[in-house]
PDB file of N, CA and C in Angstrom:
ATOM      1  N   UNK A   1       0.841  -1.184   0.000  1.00  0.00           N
ATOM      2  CA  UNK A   1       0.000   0.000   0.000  1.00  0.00           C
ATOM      3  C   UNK A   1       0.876   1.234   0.000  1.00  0.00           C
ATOM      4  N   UNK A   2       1.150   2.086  -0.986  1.00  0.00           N
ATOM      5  CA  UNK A   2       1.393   3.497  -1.079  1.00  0.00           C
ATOM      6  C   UNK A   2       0.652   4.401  -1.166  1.00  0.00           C
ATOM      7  N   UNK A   3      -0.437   4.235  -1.111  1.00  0.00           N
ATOM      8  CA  UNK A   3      -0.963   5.231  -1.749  1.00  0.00           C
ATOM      9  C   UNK A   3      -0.891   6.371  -0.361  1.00  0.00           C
ATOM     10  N   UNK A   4      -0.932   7.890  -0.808  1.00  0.00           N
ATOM     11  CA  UNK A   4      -0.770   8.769   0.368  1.00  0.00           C
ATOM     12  C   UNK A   4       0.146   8.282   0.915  1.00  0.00           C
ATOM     13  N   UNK A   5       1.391   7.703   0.662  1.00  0.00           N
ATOM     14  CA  UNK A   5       2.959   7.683   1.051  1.00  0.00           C
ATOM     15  C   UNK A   5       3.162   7.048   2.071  1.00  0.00           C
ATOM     16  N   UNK A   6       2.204   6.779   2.605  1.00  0.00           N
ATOM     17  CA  UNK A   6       2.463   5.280   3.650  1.00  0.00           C
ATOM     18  C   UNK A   6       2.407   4.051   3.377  1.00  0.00           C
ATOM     19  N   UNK A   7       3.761   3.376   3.746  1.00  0.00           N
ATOM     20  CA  UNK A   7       4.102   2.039   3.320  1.00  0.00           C
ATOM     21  C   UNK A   7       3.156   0.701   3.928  1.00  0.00           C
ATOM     22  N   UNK A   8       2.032   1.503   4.652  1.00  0.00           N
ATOM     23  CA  UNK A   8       1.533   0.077   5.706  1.00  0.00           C
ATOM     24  C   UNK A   8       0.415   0.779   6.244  1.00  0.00           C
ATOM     25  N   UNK A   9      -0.744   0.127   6.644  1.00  0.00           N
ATOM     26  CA  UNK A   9      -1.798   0.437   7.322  1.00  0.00           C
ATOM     27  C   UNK A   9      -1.486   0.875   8.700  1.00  0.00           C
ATOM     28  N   UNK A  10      -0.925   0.302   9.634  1.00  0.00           N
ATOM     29  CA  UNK A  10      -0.256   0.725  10.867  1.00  0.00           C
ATOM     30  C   UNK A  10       0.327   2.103  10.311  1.00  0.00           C
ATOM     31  N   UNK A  11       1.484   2.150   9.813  1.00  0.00           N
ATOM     32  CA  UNK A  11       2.260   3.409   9.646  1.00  0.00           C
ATOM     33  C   UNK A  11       1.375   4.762   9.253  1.00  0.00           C
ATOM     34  N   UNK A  12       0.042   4.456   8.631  1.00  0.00           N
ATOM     35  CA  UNK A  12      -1.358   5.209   8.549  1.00  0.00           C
ATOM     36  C   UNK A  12      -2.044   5.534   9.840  1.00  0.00           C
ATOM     37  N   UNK A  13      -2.337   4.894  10.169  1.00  0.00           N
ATOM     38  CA  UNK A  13      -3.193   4.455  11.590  1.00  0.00           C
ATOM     39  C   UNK A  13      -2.380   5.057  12.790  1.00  0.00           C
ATOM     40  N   UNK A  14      -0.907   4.966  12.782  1.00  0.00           N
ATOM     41  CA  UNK A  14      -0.134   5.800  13.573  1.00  0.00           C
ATOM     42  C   UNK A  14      -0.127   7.064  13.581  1.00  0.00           C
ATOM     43  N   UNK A  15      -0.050   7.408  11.995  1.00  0.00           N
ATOM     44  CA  UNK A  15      -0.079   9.187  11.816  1.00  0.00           C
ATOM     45  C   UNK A  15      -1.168  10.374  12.277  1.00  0.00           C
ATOM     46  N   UNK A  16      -2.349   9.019  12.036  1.00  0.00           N
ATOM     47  CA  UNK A  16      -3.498   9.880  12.521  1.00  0.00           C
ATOM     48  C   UNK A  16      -4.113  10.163  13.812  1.00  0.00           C
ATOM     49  N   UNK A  17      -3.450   8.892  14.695  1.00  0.00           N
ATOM     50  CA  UNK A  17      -3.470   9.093  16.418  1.00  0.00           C
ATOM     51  C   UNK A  17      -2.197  10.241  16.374  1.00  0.00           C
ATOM     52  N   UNK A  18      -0.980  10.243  15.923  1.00  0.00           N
ATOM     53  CA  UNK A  18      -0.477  11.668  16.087  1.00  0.00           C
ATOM     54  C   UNK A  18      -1.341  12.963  16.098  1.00  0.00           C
ATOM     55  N   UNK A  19      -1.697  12.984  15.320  1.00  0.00           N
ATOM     56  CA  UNK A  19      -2.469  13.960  14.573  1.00  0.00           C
ATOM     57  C   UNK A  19      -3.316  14.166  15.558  1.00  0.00           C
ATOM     58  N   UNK A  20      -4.250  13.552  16.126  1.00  0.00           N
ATOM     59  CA  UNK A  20      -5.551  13.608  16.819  1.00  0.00           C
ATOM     60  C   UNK A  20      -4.743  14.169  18.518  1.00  0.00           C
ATOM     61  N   UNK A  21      -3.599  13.206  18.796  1.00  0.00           N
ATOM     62  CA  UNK A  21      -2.846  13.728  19.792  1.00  0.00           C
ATOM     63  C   UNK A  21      -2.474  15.308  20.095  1.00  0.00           C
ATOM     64  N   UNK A  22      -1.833  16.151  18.746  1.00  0.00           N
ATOM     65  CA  UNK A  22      -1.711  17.441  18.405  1.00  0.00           C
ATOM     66  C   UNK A  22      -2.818  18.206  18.927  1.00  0.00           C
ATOM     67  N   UNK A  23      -3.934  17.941  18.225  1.00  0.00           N
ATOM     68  CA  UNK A  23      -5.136  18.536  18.421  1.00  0.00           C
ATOM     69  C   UNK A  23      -6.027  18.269  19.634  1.00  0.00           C
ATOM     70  N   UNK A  24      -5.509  17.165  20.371  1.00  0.00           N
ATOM     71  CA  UNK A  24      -5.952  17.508  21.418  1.00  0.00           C
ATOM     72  C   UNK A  24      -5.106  18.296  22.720  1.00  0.00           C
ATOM     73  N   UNK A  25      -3.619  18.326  22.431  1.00  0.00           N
ATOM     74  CA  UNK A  25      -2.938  19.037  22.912  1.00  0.00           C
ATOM     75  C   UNK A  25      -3.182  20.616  22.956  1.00  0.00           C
ATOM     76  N   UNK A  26      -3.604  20.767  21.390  1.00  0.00           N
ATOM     77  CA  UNK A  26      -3.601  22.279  21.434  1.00  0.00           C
ATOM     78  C   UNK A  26      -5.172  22.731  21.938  1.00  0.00           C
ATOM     79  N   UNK A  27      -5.730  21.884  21.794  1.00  0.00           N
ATOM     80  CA  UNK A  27      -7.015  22.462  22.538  1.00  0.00           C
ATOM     81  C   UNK A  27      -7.095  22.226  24.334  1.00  0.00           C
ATOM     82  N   UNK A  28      -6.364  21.449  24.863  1.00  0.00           N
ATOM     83  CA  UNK A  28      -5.763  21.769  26.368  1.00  0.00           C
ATOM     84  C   UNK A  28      -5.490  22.922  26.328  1.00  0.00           C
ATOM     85  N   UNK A  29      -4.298  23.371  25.379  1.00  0.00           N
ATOM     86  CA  UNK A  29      -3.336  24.741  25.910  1.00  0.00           C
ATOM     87  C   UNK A  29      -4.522  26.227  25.914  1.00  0.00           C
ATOM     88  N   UNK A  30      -5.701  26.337  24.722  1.00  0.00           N
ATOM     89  CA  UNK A  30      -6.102  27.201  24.465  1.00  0.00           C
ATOM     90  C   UNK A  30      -7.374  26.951  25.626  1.00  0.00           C
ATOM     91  N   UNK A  31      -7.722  26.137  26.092  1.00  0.00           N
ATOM     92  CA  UNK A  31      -8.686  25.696  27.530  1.00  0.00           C
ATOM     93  C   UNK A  31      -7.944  26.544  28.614  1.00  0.00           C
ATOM     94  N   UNK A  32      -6.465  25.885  28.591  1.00  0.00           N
ATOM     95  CA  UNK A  32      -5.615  26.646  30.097  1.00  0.00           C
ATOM     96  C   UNK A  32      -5.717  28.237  30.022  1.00  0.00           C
ATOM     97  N   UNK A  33      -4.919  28.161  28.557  1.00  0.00           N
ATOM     98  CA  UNK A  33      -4.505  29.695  28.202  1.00  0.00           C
ATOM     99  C   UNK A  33      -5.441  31.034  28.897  1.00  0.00           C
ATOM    100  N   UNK A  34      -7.267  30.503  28.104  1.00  0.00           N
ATOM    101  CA  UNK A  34      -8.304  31.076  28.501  1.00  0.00           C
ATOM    102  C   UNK A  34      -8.540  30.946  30.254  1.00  0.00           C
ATOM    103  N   UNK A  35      -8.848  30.349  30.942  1.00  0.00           N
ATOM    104  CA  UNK A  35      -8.900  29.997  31.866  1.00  0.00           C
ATOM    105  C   UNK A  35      -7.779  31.257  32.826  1.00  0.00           C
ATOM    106  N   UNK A  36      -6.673  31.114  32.208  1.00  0.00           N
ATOM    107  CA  UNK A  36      -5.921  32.071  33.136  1.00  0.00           C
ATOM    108  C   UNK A  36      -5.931  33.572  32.538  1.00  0.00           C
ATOM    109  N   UNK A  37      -6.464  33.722  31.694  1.00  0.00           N
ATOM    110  CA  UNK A  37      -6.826  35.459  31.156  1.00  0.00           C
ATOM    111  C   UNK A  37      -8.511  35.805  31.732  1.00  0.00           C
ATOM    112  N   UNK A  38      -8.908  34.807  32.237  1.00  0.00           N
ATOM    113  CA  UNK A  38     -10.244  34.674  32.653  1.00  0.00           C
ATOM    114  C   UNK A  38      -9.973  34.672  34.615  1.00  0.00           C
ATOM    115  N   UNK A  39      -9.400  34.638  35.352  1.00  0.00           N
ATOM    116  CA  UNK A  39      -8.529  33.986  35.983  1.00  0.00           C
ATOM    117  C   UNK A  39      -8.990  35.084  37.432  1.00  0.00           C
ATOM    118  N   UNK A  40      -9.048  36.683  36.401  1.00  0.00           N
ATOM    119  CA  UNK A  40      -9.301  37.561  37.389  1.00  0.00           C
ATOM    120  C   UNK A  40      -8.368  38.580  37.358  1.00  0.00           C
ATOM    121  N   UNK A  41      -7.878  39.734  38.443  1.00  0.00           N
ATOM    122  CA  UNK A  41      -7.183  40.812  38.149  1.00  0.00           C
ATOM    123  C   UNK A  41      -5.944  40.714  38.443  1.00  0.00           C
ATOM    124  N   UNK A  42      -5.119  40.971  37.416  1.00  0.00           N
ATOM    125  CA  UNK A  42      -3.010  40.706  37.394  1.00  0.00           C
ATOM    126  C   UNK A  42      -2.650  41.432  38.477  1.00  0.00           C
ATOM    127  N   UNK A  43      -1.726  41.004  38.927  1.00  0.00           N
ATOM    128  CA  UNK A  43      -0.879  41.402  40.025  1.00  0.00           C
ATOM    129  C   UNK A  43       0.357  41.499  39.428  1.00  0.00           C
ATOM    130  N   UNK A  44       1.205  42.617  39.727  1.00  0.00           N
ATOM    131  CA  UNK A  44       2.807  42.447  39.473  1.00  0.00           C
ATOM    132  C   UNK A  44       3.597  41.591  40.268  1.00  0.00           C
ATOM    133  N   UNK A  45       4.148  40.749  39.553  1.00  0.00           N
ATOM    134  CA  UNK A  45       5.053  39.627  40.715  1.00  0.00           C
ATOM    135  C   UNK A  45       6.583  40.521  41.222  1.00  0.00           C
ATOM    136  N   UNK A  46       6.432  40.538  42.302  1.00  0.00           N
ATOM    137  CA  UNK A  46       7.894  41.274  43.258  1.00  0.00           C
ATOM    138  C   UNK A  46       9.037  40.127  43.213  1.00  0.00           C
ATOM    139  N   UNK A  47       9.873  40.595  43.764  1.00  0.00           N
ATOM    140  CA  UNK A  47      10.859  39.779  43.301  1.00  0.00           C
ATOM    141  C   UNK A  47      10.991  38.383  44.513  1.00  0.00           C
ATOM    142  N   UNK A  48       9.969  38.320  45.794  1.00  0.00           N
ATOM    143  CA  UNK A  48       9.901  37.693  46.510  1.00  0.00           C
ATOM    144  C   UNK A  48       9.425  36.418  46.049  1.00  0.00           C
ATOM    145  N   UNK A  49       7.514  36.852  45.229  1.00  0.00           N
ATOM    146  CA  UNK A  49       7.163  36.166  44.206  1.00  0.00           C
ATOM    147  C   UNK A  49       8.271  35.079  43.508  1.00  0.00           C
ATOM    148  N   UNK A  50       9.276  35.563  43.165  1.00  0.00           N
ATOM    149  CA  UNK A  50      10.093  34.841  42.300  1.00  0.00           C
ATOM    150  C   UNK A  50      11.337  34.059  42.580  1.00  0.00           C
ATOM    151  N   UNK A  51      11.616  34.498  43.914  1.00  0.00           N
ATOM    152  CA  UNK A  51      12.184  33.726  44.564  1.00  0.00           C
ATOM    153  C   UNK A  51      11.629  32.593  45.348  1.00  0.00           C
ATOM    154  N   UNK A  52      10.029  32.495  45.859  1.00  0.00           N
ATOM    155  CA  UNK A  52       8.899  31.151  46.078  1.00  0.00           C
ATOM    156  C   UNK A  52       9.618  30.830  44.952  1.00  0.00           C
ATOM    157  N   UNK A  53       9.105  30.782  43.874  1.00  0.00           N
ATOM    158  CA  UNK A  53       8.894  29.955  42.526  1.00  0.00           C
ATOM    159  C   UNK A  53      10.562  29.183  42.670  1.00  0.00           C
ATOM    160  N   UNK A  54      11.605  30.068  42.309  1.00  0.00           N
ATOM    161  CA  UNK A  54      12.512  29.427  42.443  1.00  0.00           C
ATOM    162  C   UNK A  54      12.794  28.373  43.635  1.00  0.00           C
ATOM    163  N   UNK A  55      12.522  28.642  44.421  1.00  0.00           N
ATOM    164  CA  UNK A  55      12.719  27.297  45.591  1.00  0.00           C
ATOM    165  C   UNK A  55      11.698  26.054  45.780  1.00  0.00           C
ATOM    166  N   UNK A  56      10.740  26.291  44.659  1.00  0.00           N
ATOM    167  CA  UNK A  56       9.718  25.533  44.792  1.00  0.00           C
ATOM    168  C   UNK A  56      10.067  24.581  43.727  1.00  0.00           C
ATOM    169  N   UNK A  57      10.720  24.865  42.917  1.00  0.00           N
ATOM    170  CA  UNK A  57      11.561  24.447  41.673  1.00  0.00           C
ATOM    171  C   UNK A  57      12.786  23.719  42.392  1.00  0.00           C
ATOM    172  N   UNK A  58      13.788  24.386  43.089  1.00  0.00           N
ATOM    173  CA  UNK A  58      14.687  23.754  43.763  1.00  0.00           C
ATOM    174  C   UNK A  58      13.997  22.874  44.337  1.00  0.00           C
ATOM    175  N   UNK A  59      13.467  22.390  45.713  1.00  0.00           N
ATOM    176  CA  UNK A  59      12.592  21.509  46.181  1.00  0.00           C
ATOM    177  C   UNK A  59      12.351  20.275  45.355  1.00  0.00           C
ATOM    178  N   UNK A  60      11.201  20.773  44.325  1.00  0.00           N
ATOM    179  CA  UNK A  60      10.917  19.355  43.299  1.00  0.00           C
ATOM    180  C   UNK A  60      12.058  18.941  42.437  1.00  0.00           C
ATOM    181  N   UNK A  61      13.312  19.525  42.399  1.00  0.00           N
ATOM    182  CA  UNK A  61      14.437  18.722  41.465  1.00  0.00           C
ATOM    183  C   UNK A  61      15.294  18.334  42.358  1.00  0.00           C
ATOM    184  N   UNK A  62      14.952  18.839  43.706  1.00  0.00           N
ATOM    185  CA  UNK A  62      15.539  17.432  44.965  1.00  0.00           C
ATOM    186  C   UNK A  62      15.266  16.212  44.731  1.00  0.00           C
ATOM    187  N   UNK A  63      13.750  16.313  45.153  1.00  0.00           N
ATOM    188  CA  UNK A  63      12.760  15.246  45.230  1.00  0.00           C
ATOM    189  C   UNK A  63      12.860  14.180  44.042  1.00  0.00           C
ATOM    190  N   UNK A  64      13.250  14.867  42.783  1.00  0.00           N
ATOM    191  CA  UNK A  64      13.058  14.201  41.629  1.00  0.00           C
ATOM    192  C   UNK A  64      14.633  13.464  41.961  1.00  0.00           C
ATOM    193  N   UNK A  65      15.142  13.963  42.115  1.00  0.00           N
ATOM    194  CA  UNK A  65      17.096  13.376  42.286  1.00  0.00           C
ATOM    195  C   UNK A  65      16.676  12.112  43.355  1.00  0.00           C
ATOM    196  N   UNK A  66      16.427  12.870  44.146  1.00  0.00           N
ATOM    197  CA  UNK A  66      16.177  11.659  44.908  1.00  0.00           C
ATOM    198  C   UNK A  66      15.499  10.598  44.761  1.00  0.00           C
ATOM    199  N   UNK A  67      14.611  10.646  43.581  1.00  0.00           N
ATOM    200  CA  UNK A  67      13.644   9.188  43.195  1.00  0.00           C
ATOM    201  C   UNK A  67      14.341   8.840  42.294  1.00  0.00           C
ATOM    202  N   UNK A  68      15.291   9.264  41.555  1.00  0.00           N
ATOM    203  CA  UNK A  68      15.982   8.814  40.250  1.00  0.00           C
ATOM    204  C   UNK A  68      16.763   7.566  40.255  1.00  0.00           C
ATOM    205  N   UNK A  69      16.983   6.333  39.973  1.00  0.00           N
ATOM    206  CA  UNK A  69      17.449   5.248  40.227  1.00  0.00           C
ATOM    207  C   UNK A  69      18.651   5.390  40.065  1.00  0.00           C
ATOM    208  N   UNK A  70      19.150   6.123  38.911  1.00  0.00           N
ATOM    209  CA  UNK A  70      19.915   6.641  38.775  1.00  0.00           C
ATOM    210  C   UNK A  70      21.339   7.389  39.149  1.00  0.00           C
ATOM    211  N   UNK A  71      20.968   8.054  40.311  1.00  0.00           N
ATOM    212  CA  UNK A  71      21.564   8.521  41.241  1.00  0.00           C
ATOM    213  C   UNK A  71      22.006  10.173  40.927  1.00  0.00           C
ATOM    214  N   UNK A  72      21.307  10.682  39.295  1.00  0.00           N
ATOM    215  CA  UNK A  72      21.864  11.830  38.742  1.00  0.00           C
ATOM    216  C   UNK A  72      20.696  12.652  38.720  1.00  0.00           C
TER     217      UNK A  72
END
């Protein structure tokens, strides 16, 4: 089977769960996107703001090191 450039029914059948995957990805992001412009009134983040974030980040790439079998 070539026709439409796929060598195989699977290799078809794969492209289009990609495909469907995409589109449901991008309709998550434009769900979130909305959701947080909907969200209510902006605040300027201080630089305290951003230092939480950063340690909250540090924290979970402890946590993650530490579950890693790995040891890295």
């Amino acid at each position: 089977m070539t026709t439409g450039g796929y060598s195989s029914v699977s290799e078809y059948f794969r492209e289009l769960v990609r495909q469907d995957q995409k589109r449901q990805a991008a309709e998550h992001l434009e769900v979130i996107l909305l959701e947080g412009l909907n969200s209510g009134n902006t605040t300027e983040m201080t630089p305290e703001d951003w230092e939480d974030i950063r340690q909250a980040v540090r924290e979970r790439i402890t946590k993650h090191k530490g579950s890693n079998n790995f040891g890295f």
